[in-house]
Protein backbone atom coordinates (compact mmCIF):
# COMPACT_ATOMS: atom_id res chain seq x y z
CA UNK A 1 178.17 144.16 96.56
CA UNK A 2 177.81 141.23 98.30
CA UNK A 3 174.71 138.72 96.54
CA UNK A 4 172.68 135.97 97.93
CA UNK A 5 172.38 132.53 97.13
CA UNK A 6 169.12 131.50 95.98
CA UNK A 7 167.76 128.40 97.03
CA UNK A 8 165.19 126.19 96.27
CA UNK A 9 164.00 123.21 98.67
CA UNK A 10 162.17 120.23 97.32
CA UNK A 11 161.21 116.61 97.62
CA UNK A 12 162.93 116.15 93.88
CA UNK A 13 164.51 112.70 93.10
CA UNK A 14 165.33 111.45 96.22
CA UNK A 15 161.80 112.38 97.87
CA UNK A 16 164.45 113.91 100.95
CA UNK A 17 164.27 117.49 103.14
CA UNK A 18 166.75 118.80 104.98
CA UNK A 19 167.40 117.62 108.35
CA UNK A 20 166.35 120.19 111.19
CA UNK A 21 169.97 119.39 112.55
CA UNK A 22 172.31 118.09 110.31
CA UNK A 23 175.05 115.26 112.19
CA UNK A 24 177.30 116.43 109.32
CA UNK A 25 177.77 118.44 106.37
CA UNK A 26 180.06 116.51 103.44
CA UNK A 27 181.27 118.96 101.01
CA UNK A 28 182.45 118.63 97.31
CA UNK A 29 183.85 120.43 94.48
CA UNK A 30 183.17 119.72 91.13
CA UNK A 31 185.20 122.11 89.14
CA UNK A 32 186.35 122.49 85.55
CA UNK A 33 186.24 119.20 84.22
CA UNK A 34 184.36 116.21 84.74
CA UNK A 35 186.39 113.42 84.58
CA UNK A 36 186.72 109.74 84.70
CA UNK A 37 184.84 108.05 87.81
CA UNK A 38 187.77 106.37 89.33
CA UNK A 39 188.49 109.94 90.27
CA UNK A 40 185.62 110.08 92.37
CA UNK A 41 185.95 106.68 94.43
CA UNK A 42 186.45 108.73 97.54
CA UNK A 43 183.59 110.76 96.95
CA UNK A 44 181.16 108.26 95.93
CA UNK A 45 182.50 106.06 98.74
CA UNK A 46 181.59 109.26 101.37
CA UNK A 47 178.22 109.98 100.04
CA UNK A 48 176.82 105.65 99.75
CA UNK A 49 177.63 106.25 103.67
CA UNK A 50 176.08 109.20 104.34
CA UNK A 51 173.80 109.21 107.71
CA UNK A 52 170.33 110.29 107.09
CA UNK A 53 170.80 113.37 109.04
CA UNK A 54 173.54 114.15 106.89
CA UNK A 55 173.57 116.38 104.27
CA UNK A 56 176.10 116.57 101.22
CA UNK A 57 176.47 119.42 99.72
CA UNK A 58 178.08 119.61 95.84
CA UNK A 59 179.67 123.09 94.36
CA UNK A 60 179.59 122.77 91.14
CA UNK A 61 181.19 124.99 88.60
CA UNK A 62 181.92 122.53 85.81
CA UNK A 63 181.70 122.95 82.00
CA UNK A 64 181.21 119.29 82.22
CA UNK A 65 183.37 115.91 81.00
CA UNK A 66 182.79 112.35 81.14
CA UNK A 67 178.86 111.51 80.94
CA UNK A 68 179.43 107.99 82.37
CA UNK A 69 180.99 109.54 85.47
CA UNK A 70 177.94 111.47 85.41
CA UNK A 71 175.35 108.71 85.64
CA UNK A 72 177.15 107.35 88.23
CA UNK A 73 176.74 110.49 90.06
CA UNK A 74 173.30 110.17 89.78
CA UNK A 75 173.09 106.80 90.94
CA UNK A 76 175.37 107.46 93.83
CA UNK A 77 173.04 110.18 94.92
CA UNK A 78 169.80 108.42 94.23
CA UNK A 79 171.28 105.46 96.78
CA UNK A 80 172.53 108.10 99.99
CA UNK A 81 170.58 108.35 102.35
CA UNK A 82 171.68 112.09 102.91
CA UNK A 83 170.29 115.15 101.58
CA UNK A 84 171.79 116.13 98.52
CA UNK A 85 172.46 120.04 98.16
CA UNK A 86 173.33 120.79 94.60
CA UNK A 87 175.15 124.36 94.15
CA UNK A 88 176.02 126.32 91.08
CA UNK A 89 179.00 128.70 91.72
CA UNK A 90 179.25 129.92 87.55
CA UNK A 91 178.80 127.45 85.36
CA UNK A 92 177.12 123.76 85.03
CA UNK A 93 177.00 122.37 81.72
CA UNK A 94 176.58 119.16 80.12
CA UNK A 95 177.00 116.10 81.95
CA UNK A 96 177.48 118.31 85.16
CA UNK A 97 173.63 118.98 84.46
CA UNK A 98 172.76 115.77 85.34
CA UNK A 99 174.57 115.92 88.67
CA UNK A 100 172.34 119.06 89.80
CA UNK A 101 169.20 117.64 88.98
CA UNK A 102 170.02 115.03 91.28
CA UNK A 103 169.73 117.07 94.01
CA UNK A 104 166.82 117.09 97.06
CA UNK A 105 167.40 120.68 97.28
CA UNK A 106 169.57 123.17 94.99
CA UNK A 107 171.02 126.56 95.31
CA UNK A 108 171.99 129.08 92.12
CA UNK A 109 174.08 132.10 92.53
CA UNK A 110 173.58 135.26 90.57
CA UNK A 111 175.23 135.00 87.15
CA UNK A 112 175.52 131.45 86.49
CA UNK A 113 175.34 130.36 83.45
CA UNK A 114 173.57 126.39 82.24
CA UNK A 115 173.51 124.64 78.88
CA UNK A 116 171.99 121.66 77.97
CA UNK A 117 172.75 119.54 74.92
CA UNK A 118 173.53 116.02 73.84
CA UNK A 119 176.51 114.06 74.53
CA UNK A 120 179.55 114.03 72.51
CA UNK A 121 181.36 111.29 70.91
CA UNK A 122 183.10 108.71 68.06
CA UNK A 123 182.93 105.83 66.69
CA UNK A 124 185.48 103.50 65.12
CA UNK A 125 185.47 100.55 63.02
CA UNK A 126 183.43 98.20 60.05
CA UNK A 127 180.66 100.48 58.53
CA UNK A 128 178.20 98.11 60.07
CA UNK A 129 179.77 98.46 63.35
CA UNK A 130 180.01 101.84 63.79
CA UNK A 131 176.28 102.10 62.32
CA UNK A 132 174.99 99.71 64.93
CA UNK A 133 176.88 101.67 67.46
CA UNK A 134 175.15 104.90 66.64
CA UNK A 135 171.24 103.24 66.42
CA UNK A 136 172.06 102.24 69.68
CA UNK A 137 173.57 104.92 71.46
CA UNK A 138 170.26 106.92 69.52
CA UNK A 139 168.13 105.22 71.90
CA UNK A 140 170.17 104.98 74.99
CA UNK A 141 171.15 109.12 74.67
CA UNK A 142 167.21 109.26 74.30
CA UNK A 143 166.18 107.03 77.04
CA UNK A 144 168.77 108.91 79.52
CA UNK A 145 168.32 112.73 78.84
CA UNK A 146 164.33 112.35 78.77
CA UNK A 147 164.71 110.26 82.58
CA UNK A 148 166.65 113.50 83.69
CA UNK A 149 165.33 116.30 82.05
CA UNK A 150 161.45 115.23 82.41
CA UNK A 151 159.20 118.35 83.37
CA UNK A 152 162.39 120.26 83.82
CA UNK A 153 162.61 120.96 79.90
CA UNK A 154 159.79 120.58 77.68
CA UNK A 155 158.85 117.40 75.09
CA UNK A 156 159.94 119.68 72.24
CA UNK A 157 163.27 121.19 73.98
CA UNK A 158 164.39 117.32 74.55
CA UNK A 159 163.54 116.47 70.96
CA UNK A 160 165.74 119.55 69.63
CA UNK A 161 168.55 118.61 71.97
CA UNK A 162 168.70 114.95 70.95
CA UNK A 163 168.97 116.78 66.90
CA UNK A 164 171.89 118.46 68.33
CA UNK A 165 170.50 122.11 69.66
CA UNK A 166 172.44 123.55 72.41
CA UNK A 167 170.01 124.85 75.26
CA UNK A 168 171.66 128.07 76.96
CA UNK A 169 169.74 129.09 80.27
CA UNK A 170 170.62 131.71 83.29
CA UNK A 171 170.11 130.97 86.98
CA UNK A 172 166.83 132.64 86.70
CA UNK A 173 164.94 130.21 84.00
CA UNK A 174 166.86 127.11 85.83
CA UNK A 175 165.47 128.45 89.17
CA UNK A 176 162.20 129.10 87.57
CA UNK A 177 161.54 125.66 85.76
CA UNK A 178 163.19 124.06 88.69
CA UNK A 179 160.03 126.12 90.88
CA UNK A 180 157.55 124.85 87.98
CA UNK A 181 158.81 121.00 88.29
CA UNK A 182 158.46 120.64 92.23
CA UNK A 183 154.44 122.07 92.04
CA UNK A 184 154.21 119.68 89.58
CA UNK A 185 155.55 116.46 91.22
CA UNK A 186 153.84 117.75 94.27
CA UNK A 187 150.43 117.77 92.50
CA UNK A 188 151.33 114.38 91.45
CA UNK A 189 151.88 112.95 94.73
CA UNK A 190 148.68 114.48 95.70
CA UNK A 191 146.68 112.79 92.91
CA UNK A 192 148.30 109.40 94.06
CA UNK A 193 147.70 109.92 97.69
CA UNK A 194 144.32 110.75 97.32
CA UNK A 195 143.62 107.86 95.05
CA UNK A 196 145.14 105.73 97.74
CA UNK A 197 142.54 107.26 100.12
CA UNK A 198 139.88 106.68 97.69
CA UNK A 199 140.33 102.96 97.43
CA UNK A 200 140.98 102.32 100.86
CA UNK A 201 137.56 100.13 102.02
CA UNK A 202 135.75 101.67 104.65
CA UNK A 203 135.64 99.36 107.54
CA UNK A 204 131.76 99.84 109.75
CA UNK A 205 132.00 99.68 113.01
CA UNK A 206 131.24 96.59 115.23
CA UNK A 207 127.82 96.58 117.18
């Protein structure tokens, strides 16, 4: 049986749609592992210089990897002047997580799997060291996973996540809080437009 993507267009971080007619469409894979980000100097290379009536479009079917590579993902995206297509073929997980929800517009195939939790690892040295290392990556793992995962998962979800929960989701509940987050930034924008309205002075006009 053959199944359809499902796809979901928005205005998400980038505040981009896709081009009527696209000049051309730059494809990645980001499979298995996520590794270090000298890997991806090609990649991020292609996307900074991106045409606006580009589009690049990411599979991803990744368990996840190196969360620094990750962030600069998202910073490589946020910078393109593309549109960035974000689509799960099985699995995203973990850092790869952060990569979709970069995305201006994302597609989910049937049976993919998501999980969401903190990030993973060690510390080395002097017991003062290693416990100023920890306070601080506290607040920087804090600081980063409630930027990305803002009205995507709840206050509460985050909290649990930064106390080490694991957050297990099919393509259904990411599609549908994905759905919920766009008609919320869109009522946002609409508050601030019309508040921009609102103050504009009303100019009479000249006798």
């Amino acid at each position: 049986m053959t199944e359809e993507t499902i796809e979901i267009k928005s205005g998400s971080s980038n505040g981009k749609m896709a081009p009527k007619t696209a000049s051309t469409v730059h494809e990645f894979y980001l499979n298995g592992e996520l590794k270090e980000a000298g890997d991806y100097v090609e990649w991020f290379d292609s996307m900074r210089h991106a045409g606006e009536n580009d589009i690049i479009k990411i599979y991803i079917n990744s368990y996840g990897g190196d969360i620094y590579s990750a962030i600069q993902f998202m910073s490589v995206l946020q910078d393109t002047n593309a549109t960035v297509v974000c689509s799960v073929e099985g699995m995203c997980m973990s850092a790869a997580t952060l990569v979709f929800l970069s995305a201006d517009m994302f597609e989910v195939t049937p049976h993919s799997m998501f999980m969401f939790h903190n990030y993973s690892g060690g510390t080395i040295g002097k017991g003062g060291e290693m416990i100023d290392q920890i306070r601080h990556e506290r607040k920087w793992s804090e600081r980063l996973l409630r930027e990305v995962y803002k009205d995507f998962l709840s206050e509460a979800e985050i909290t649990s996540i930064l106390d080490n929960r694991d957050i297990w989701m099919d393509g259904e509940d990411v599609i549908t809080r994905i759905k919920l987050k766009i008609e919320k930034m869109n009522m946002e924008a609409d508050k601030v437009i019309a508040a921009e309205i609102k103050a504009t002075p009303k100019t009479k006009p000249k006798k």
